[in-house]
N, C-alpha and C. Protein backbone atom coordinates (compact mmCIF):
# COMPACT_ATOMS: atom_id res chain seq x y z
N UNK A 1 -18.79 -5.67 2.10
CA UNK A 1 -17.99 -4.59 2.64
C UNK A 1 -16.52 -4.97 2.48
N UNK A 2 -15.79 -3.73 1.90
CA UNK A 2 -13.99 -4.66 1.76
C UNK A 2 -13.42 -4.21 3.67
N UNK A 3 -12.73 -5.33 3.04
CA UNK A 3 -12.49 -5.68 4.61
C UNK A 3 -10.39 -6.42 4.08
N UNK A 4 -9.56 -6.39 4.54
CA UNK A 4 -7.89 -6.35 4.24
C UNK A 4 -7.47 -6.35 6.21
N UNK A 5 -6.50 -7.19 6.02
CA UNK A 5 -5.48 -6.90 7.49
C UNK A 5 -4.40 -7.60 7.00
N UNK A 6 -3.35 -7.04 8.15
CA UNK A 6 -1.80 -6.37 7.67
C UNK A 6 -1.45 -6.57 9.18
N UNK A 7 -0.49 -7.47 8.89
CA UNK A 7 0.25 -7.22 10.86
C UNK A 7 1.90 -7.16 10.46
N UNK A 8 2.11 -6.53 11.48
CA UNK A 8 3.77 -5.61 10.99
C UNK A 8 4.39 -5.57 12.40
N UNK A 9 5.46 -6.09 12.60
CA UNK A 9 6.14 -6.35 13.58
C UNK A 9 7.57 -5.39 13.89
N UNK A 10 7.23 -4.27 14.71
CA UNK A 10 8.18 -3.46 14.94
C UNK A 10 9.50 -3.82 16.67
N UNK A 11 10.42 -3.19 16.05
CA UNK A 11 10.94 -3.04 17.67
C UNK A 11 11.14 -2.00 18.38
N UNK A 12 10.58 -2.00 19.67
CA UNK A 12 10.93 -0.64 20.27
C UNK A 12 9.40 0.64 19.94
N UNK A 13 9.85 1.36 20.83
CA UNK A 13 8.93 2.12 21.12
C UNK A 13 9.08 3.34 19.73
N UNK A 14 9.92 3.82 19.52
CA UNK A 14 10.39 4.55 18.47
C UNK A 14 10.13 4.05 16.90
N UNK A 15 10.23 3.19 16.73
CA UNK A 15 9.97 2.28 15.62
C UNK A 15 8.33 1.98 15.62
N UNK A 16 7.34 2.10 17.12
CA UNK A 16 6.17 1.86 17.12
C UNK A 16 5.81 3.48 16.71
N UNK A 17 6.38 4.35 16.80
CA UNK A 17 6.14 5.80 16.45
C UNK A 17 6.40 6.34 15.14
N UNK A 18 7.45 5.37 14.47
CA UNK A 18 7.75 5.85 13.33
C UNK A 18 6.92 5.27 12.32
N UNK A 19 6.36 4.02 12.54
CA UNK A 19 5.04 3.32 11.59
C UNK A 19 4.17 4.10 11.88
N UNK A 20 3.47 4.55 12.50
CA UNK A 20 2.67 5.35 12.84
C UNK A 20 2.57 6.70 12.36
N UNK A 21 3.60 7.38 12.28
CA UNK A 21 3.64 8.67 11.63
C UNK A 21 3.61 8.83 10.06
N UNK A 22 4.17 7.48 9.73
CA UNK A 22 3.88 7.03 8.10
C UNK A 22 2.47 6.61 7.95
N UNK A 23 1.51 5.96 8.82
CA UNK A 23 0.35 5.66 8.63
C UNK A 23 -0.02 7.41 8.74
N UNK A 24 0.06 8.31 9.59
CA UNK A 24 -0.57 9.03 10.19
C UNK A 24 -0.21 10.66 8.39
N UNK A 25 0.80 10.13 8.25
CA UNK A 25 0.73 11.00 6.50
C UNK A 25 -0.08 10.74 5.65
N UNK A 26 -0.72 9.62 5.53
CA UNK A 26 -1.95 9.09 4.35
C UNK A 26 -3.19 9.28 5.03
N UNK A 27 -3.42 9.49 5.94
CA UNK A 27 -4.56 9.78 6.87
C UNK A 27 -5.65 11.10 6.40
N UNK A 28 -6.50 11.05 6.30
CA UNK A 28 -7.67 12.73 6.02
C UNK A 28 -8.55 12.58 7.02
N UNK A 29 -9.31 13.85 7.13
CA UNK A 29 -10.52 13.97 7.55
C UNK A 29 -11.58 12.92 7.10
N UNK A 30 -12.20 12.78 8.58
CA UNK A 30 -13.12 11.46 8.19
C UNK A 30 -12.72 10.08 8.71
N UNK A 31 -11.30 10.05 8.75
CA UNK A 31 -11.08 8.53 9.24
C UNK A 31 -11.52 8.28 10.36
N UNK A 32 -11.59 7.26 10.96
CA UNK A 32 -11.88 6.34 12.20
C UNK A 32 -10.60 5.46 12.60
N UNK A 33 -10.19 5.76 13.48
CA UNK A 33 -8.89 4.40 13.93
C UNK A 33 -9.82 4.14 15.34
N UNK A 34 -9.71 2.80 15.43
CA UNK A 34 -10.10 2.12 16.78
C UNK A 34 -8.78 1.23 16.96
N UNK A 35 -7.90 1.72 18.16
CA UNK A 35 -7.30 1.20 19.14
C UNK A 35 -7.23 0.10 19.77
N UNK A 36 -6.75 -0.97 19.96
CA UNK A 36 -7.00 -1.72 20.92
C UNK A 36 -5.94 -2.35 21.02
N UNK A 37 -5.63 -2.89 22.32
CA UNK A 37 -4.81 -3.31 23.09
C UNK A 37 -4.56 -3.59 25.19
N UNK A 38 -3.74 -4.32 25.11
CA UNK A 38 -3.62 -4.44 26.57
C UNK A 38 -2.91 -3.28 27.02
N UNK A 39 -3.07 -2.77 28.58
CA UNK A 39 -2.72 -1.47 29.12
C UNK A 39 -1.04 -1.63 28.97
N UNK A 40 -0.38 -0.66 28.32
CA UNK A 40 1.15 -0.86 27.97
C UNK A 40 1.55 -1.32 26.32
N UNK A 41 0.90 -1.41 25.66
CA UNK A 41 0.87 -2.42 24.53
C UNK A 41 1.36 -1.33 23.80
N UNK A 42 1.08 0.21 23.76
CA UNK A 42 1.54 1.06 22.85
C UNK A 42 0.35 1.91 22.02
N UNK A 43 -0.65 2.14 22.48
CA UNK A 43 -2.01 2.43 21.71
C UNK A 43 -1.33 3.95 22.24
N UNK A 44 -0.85 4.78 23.24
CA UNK A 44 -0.71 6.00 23.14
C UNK A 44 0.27 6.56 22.36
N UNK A 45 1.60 5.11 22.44
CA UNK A 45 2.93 5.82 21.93
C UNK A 45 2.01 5.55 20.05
N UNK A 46 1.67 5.07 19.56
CA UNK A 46 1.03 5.17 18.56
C UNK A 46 0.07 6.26 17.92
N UNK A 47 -0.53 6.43 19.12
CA UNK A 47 -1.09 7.93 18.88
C UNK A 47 -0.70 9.02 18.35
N UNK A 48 0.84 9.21 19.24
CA UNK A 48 1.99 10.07 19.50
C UNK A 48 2.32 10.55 17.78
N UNK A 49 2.66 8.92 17.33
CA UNK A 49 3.44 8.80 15.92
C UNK A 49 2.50 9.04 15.04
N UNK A 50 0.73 8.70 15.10
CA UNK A 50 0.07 9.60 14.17
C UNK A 50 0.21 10.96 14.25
N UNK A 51 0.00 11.80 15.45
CA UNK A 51 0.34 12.93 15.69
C UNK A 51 1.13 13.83 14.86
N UNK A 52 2.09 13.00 15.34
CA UNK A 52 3.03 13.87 14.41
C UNK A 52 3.40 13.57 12.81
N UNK A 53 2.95 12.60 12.34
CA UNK A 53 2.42 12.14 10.76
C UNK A 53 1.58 13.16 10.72
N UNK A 54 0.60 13.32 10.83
CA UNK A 54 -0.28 14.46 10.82
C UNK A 54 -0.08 16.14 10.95
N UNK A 55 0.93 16.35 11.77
CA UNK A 55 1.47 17.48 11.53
C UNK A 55 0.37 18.73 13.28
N UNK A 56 -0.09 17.66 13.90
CA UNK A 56 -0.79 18.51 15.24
C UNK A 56 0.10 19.15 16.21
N UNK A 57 -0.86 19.98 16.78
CA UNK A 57 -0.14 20.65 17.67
C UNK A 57 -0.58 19.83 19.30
N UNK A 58 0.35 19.94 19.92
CA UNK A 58 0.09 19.62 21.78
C UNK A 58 0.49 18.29 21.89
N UNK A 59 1.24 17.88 22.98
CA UNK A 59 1.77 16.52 23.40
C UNK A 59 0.29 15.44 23.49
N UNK A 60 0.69 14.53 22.78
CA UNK A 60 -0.12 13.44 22.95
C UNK A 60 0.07 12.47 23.97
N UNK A 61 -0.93 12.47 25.34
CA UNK A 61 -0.91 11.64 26.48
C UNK A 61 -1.83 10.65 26.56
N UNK A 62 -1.63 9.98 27.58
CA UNK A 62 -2.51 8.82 27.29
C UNK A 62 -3.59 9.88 28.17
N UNK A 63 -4.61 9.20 27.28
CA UNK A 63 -6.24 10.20 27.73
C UNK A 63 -6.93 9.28 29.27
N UNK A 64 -6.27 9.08 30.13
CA UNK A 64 -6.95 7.91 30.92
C UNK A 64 -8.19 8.69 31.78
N UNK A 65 -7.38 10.45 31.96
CA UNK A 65 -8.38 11.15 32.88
C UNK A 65 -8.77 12.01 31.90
N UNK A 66 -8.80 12.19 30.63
CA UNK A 66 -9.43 12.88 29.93
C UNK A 66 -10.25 11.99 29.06
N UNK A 67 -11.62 12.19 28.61
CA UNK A 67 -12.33 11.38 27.70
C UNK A 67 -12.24 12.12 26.12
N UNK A 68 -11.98 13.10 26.30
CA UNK A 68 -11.52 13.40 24.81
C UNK A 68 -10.46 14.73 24.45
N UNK A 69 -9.66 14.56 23.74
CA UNK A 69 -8.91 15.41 23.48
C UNK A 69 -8.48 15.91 21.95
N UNK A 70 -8.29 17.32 21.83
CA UNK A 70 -8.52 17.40 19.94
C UNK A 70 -7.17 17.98 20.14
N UNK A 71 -6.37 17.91 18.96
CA UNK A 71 -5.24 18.52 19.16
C UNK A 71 -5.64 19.04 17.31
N UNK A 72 -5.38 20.57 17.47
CA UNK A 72 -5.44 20.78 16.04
C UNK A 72 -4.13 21.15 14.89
N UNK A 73 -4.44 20.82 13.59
CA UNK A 73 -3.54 20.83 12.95
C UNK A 73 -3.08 22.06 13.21
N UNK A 74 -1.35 22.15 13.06
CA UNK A 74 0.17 22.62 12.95
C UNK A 74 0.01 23.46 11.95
N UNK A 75 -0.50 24.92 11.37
CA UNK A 75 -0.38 25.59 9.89
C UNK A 75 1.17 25.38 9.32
N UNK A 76 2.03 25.99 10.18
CA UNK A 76 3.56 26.21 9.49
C UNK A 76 4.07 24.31 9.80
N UNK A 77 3.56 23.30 10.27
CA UNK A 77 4.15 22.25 10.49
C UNK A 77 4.27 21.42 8.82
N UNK A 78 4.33 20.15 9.38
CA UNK A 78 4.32 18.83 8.28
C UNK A 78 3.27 19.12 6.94
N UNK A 79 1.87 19.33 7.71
CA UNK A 79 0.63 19.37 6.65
C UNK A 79 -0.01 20.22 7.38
N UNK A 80 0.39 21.64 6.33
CA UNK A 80 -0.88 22.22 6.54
C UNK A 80 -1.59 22.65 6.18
N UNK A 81 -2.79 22.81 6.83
CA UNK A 81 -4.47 22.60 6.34
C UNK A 81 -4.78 20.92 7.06
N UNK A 82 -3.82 20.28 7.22
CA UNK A 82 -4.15 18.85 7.38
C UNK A 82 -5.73 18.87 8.28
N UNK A 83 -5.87 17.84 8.77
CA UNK A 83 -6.99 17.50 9.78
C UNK A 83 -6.50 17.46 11.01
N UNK A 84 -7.50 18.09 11.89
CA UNK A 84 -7.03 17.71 13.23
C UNK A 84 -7.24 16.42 13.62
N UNK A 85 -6.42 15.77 14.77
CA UNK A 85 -6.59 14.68 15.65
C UNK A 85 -7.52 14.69 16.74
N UNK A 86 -8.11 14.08 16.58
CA UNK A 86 -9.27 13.87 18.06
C UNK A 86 -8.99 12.21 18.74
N UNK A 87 -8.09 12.86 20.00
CA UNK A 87 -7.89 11.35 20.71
C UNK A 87 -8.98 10.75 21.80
N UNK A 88 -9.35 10.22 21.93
CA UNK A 88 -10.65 9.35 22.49
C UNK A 88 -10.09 7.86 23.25
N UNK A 89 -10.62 8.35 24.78
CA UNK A 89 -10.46 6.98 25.56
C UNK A 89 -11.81 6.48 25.80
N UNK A 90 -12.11 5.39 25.63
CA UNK A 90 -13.38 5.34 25.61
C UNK A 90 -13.63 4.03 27.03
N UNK A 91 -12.02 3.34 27.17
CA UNK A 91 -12.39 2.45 28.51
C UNK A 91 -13.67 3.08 29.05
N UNK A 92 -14.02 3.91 29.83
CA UNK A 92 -14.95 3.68 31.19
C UNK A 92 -16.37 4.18 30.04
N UNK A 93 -15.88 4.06 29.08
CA UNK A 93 -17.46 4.57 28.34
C UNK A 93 -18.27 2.65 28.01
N UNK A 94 -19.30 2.64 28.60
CA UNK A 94 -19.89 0.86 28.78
C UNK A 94 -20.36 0.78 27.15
N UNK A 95 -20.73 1.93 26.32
CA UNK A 95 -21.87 1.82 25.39
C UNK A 95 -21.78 2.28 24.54
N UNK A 96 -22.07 2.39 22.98
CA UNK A 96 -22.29 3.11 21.75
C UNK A 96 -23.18 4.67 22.55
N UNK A 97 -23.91 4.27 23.43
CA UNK A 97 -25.25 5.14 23.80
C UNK A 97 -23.94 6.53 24.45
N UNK A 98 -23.17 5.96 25.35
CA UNK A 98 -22.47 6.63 26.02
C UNK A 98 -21.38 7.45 25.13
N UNK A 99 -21.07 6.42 24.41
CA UNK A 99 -20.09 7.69 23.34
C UNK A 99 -20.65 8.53 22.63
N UNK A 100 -22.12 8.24 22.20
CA UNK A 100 -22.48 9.68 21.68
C UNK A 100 -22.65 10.89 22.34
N UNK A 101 -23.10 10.40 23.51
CA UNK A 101 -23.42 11.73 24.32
C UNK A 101 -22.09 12.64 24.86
N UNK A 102 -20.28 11.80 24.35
CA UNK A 102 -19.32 12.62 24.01
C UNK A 102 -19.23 13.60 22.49
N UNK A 103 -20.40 13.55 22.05
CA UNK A 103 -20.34 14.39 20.82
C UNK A 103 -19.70 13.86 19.73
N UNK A 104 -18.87 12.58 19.56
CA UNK A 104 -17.62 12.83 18.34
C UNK A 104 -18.55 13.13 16.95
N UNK A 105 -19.41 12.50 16.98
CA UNK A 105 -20.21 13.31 15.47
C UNK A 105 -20.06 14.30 15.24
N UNK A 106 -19.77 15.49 16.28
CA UNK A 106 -19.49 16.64 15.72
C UNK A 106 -18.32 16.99 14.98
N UNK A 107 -17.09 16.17 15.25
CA UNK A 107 -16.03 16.09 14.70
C UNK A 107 -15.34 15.00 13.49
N UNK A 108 -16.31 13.88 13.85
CA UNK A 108 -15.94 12.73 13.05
C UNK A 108 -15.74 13.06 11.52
N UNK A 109 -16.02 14.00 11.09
CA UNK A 109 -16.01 14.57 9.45
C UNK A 109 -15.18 14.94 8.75
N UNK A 110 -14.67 15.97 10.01
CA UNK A 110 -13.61 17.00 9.79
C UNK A 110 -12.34 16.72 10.45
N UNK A 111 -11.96 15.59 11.44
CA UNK A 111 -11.00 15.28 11.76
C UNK A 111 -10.58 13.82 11.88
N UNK A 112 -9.24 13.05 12.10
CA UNK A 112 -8.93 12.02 12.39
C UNK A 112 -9.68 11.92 13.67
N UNK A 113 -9.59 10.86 13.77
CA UNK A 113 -10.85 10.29 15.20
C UNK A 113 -10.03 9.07 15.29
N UNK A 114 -9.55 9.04 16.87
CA UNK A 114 -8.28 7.93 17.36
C UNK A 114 -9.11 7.48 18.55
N UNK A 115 -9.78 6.35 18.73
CA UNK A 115 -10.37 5.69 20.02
C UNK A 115 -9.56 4.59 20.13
N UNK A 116 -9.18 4.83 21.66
CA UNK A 116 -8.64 3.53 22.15
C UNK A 116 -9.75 3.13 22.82
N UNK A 117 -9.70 1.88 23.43
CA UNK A 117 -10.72 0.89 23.34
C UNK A 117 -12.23 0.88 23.27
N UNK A 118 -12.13 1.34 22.03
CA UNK A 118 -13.30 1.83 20.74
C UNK A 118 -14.34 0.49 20.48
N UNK A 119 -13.33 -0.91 20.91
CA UNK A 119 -14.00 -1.50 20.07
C UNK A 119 -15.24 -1.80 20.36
N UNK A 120 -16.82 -2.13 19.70
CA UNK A 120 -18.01 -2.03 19.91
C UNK A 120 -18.68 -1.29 20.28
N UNK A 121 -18.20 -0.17 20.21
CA UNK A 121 -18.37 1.20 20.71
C UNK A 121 -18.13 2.32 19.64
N UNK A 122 -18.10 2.44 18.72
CA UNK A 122 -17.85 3.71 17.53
C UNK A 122 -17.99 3.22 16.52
N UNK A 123 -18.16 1.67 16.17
CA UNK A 123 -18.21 1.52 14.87
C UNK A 123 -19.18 2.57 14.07
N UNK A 124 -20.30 2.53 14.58
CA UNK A 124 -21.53 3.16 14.24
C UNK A 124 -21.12 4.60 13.40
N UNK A 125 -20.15 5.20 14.12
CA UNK A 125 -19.81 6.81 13.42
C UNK A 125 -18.99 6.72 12.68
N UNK A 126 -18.57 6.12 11.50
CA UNK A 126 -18.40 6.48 10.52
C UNK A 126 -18.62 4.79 9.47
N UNK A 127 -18.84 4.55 8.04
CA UNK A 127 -19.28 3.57 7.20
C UNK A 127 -17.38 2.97 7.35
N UNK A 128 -16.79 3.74 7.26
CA UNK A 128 -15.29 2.74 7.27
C UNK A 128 -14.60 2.94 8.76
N UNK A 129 -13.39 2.16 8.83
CA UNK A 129 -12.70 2.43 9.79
C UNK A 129 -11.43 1.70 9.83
N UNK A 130 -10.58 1.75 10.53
CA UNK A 130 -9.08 0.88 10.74
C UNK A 130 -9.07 0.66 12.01
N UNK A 131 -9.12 -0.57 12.02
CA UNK A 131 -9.26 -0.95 13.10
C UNK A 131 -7.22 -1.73 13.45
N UNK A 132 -6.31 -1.19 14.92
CA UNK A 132 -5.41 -1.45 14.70
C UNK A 132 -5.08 -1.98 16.31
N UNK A 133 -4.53 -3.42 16.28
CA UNK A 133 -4.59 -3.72 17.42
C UNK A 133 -3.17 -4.00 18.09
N UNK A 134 -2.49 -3.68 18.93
CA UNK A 134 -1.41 -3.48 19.35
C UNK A 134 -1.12 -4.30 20.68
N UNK A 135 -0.03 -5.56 20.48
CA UNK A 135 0.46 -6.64 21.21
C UNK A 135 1.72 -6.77 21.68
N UNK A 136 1.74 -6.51 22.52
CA UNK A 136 3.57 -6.09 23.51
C UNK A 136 3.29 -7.06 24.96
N UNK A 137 4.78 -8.09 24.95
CA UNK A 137 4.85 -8.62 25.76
C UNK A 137 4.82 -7.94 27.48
N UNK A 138 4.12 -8.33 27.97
CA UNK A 138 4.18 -7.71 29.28
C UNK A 138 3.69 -8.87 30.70
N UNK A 139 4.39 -8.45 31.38
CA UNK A 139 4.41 -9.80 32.51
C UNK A 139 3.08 -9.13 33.39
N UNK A 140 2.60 -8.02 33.78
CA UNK A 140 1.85 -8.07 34.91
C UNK A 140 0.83 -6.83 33.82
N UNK A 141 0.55 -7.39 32.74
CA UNK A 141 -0.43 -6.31 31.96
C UNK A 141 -1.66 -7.89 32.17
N UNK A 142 -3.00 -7.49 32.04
CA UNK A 142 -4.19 -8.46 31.63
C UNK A 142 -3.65 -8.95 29.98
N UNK A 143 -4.14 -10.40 30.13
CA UNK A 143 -4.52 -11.29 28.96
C UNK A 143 -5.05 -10.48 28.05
N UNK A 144 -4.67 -10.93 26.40
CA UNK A 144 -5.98 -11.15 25.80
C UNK A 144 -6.22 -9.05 25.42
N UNK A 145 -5.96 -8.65 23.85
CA UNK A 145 -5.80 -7.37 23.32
C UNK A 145 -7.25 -7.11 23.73
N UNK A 146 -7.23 -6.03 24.45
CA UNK A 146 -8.37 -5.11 24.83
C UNK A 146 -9.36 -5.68 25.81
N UNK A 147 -8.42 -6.38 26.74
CA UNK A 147 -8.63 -7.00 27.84
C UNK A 147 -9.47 -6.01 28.69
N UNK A 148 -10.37 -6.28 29.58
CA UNK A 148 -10.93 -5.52 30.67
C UNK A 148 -9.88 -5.71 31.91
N UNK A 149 -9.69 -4.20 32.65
CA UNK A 149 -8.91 -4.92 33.96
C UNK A 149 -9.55 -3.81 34.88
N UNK A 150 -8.79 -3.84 36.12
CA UNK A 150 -9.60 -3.53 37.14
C UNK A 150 -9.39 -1.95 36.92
N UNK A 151 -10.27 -1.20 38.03
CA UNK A 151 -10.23 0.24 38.30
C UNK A 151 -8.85 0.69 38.43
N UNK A 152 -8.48 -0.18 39.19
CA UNK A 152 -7.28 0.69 40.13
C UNK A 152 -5.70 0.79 38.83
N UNK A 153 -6.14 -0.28 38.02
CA UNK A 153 -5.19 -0.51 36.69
C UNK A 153 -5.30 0.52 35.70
N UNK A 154 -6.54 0.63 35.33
CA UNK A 154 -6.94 1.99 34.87
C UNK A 154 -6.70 3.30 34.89
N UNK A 155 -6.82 3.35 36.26
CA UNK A 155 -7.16 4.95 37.04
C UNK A 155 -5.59 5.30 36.79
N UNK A 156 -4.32 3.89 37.29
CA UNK A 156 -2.88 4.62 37.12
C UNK A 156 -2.39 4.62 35.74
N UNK A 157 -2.84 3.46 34.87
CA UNK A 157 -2.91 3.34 33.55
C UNK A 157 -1.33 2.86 33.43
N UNK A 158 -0.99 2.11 34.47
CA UNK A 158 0.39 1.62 34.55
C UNK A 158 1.08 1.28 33.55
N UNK A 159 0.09 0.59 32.93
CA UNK A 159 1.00 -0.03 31.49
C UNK A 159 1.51 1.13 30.36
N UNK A 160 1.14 2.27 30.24
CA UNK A 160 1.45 3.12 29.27
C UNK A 160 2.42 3.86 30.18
N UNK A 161 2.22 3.92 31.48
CA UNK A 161 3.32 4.69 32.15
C UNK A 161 4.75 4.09 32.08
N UNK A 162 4.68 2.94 32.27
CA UNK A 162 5.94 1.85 32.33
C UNK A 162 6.41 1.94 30.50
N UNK A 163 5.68 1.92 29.86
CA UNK A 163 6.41 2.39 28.23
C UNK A 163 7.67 2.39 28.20
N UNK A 164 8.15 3.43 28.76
CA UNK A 164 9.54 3.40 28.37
C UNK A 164 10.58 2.74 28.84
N UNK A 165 10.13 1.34 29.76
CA UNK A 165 11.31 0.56 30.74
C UNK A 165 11.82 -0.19 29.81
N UNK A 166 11.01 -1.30 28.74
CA UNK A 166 11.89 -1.64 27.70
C UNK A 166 11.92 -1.35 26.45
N UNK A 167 12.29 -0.20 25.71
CA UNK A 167 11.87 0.12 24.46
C UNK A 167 12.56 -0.68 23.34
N UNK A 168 13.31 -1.86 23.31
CA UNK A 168 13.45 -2.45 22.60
C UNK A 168 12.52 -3.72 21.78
N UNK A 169 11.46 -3.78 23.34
CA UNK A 169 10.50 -5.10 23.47
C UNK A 169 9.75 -5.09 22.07
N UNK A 170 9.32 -6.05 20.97
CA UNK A 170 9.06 -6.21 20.08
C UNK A 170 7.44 -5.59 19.78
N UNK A 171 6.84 -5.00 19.11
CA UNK A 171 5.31 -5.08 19.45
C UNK A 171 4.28 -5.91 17.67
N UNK A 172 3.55 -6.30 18.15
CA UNK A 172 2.99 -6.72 17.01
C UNK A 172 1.53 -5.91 17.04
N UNK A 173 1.43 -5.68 15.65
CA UNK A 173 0.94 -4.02 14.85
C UNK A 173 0.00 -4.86 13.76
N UNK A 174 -1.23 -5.61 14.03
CA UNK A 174 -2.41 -5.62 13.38
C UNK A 174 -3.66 -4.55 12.97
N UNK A 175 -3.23 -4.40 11.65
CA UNK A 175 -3.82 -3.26 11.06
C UNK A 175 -5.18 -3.89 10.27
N UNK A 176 -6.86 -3.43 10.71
CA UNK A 176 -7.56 -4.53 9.54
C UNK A 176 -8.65 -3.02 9.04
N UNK A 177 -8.67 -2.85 7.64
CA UNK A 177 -9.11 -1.75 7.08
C UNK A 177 -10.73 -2.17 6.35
N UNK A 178 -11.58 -1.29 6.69
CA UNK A 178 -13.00 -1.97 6.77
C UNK A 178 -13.53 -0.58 6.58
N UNK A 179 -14.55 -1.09 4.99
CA UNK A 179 -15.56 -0.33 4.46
C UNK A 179 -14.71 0.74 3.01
N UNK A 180 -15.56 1.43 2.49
CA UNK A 180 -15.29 1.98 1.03
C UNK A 180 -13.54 2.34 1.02
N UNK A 181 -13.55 3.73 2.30
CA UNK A 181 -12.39 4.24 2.61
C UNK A 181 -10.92 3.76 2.25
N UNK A 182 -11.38 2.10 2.93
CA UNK A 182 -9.36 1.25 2.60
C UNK A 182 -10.06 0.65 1.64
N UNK A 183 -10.90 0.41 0.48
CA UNK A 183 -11.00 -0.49 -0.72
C UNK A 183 -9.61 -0.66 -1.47
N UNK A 184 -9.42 0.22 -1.48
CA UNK A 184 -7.39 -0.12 -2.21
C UNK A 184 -6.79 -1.29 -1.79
N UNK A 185 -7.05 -1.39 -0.64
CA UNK A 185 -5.89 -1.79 0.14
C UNK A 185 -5.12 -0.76 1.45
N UNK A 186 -4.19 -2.11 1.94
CA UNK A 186 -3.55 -0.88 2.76
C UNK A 186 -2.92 0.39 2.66
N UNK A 187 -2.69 1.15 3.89
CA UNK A 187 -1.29 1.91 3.41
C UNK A 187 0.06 1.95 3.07
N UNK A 188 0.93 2.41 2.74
CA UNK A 188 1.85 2.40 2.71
C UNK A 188 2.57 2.20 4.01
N UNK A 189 3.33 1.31 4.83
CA UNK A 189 3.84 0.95 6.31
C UNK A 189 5.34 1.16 5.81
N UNK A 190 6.14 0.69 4.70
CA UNK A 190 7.35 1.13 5.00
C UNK A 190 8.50 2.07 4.35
């Protein structure tokens, strides 16, 4: 299986949006991105910047009380006809078993498919995927990218809320591309 990773070191929150929107232009129907990171690390503001690479409609939030959200492509925007975005939190989902019974098969075909903490949990729906893991210094976030932390960390989802206190803070942007899909190689990042 080809398998490639790529880590890219941005600053600031804006700069984590603007790689992203350049990843999020080479993007089609069909992809898989799995997310991961510590709570604050930037997996939503990343979202954000595929988003709008993509050319969707509706503000991209962090999904903490929503388990799935589709935002569909923009006709008069960036790309259109593009694919829609389907954003996916999958924290409180324990299981592969449990994410199916969110349906994404129904969509996985026809749209980008964005799971944050996806990992061991979605590989299954689709043969490729990008897997992209996102590392931002933070003093009172959990250890360790795609750390488990408690309910109550969760439920406020503090770390993505706090985002914007230092947007200069550096983040490191491990990109690893797996199965037919990235055989090239990466994308284009700059």
């Amino acid at each position: 299986m080809s398998r490639w990773t790529v880590t890219v070191t941005v600053d600031g929150r804006g700069r984590t949006q603007a790689l992203a929107e350049r990843l999020g232009g080479q993007l089609r129907a069909g992809d898989l991105l799995v997310l991961t990171g510590e709570l604050g690390a930037g997996k939503t503001t990343f979202a954000q910047g595929l988003g709008r690479g993509l050319g969707v409609r509706g503000g991209i939030i962090s999904p903490t009380f929503v388990l799935v959200r589709r935002h569909p492509n923009v006709q008069d925007g960036p790309r259109p006809g593009g694919p829609d975005l389907v954003h996916v939190d999958a924290y409180r989902l324990g299981s592969a078993a449990e994410v199916d019974d969110v349906d994404l098969e129904d969509t996985v075909d026809t749209a980008v498919t964005v799971v944050e903490w996806g990992t061991g949990k979605v590989e299954h729906l689709a043969e490729s995927r990008l897997e992209i893991v996102l590392e931002r210094a933070l003093g009172a976030a959990p250890r360790g990218a795609g750390a488990a932390c408690g309910p109550a960390e969760a439920a406020g989802d503090a770390g993505e809320q706090d985002e914007d206190r230092d947007d200069d803070e550096p983040r490191r942007i491990t990109l690893t591309g797996i199965g037919p899909r990235w055989a090239d190689g990466p994308p284009r990042l700059d």
